[in-house]
Protein backbone atom coordinates (compact mmCIF):
# COMPACT_ATOMS: atom_id res chain seq x y z
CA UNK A 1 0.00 0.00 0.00
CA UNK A 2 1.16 3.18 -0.66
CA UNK A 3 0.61 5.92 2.01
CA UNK A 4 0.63 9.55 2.85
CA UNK A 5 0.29 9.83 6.25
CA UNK A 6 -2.04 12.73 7.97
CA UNK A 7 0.21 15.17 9.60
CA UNK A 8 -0.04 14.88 13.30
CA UNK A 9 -3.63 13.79 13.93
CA UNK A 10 -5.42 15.46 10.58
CA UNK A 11 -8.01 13.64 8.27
CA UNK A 12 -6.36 10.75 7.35
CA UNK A 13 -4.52 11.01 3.30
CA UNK A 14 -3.99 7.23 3.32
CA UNK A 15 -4.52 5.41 0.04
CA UNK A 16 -4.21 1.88 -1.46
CA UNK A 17 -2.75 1.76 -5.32
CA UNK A 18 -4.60 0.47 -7.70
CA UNK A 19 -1.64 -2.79 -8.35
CA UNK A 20 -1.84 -3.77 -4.81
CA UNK A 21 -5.12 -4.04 -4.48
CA UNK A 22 -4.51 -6.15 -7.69
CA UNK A 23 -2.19 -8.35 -5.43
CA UNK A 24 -4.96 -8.94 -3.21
CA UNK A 25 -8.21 -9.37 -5.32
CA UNK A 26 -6.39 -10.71 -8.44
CA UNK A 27 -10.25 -11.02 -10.27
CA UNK A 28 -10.13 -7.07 -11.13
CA UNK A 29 -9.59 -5.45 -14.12
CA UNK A 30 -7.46 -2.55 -13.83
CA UNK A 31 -9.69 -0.16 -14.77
CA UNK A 32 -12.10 -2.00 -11.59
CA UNK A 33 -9.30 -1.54 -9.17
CA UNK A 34 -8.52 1.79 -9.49
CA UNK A 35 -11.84 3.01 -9.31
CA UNK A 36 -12.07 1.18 -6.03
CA UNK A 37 -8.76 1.98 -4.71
CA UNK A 38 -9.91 5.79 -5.28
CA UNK A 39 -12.73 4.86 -3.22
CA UNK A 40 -10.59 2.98 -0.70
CA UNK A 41 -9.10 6.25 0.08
CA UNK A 42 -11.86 8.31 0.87
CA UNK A 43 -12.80 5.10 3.09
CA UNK A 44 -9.97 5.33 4.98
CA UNK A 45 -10.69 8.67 5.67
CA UNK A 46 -14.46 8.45 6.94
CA UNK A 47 -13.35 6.06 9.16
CA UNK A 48 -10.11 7.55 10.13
CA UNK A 49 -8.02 4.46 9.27
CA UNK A 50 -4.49 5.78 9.92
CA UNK A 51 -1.79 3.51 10.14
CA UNK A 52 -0.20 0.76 7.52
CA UNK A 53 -1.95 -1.99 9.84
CA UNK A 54 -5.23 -0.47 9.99
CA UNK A 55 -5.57 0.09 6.13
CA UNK A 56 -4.82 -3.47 5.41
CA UNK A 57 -6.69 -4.95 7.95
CA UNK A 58 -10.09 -2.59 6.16
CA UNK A 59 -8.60 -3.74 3.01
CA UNK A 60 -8.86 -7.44 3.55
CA UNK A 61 -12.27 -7.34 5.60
CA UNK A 62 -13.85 -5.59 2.88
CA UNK A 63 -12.16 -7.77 0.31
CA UNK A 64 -13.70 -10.72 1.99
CA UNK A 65 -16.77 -9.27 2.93
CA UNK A 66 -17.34 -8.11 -0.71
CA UNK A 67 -16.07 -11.49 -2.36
CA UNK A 68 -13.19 -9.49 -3.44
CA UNK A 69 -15.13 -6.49 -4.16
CA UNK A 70 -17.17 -8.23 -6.62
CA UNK A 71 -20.11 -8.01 -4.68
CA UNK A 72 -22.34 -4.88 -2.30
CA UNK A 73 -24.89 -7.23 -1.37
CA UNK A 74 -25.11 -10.59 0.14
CA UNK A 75 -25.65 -13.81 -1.62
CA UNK A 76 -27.80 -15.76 1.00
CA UNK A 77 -31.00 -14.26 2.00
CA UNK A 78 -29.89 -14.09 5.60
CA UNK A 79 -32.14 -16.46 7.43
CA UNK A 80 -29.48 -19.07 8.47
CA UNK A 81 -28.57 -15.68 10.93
CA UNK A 82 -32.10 -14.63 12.03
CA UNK A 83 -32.76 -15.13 15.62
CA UNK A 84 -28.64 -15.55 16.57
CA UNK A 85 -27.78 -13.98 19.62
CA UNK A 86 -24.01 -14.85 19.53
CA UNK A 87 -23.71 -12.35 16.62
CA UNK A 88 -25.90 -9.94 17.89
CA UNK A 89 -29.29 -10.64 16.09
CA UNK A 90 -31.65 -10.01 18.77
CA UNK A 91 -34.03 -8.16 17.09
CA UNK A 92 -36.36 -9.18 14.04
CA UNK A 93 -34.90 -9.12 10.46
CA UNK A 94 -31.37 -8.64 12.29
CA UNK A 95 -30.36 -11.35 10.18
CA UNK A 96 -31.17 -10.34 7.10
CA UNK A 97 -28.67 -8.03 5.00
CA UNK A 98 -26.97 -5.21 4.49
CA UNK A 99 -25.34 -5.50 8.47
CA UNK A 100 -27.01 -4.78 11.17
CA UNK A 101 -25.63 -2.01 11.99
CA UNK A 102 -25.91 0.15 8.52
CA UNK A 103 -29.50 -0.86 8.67
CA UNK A 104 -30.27 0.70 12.04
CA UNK A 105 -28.69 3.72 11.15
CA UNK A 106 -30.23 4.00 7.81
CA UNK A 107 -33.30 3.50 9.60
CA UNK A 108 -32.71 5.86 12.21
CA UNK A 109 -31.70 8.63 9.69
CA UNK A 110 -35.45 7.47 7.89
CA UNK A 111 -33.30 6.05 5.01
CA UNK A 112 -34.76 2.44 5.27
């Protein structure tokens, strides 16, 4: 990863390049990967990810999560998850996607 770190504690100016995130989802065409690495970056700076470590730990749970960025939704319908308390479904449609947690604050915005 390539990296321009935030001076002192600034919005973070970290970014991925569009050949490693080649190395790590092999599937996309360059033209794929650099859109997404350009949107990697702004990612990293919603969520403040700062440090080499941090940016490739986002990279590869969003790789996986994503099926190596092929992918926004999921491919099951999310019942095998309804009703599981040890990942923090306790309410109704908890299992169902996008994550639980983007729902409830879509929904608490009045997004849906």
């Amino acid at each position: 990863m390539t990296a321009t770190p935030a001076a002192s504690r600034g919005p973070s100016t970290w970014t991925i390049d569009a050949d490693a995130l080649q190395h790590v989802c092999p599937n996309l065409s360059d033209e794929a990967a650099r859109a997404i690495a350009d949107g990697l970056g702004a990612a990293f700076a919603r969520f403040d990810i700062t440090t080499p470590r941090r940016a490739a730990m986002a990279v590869a749970q969003w790789a996986h999560e994503s099926d190596h960025f092929k992918t926004a939704t999921e491919y099951a319908s999310g019942d095998g998850y309804e009703g599981r308390a040890d990942l923090g479904n306790t309410r109704p449609g908890d299992g169902r996607p996008p994550p639980t947690a983007a729902r409830r604050s879509r929904t608490a915005r009045g997004a849906g």
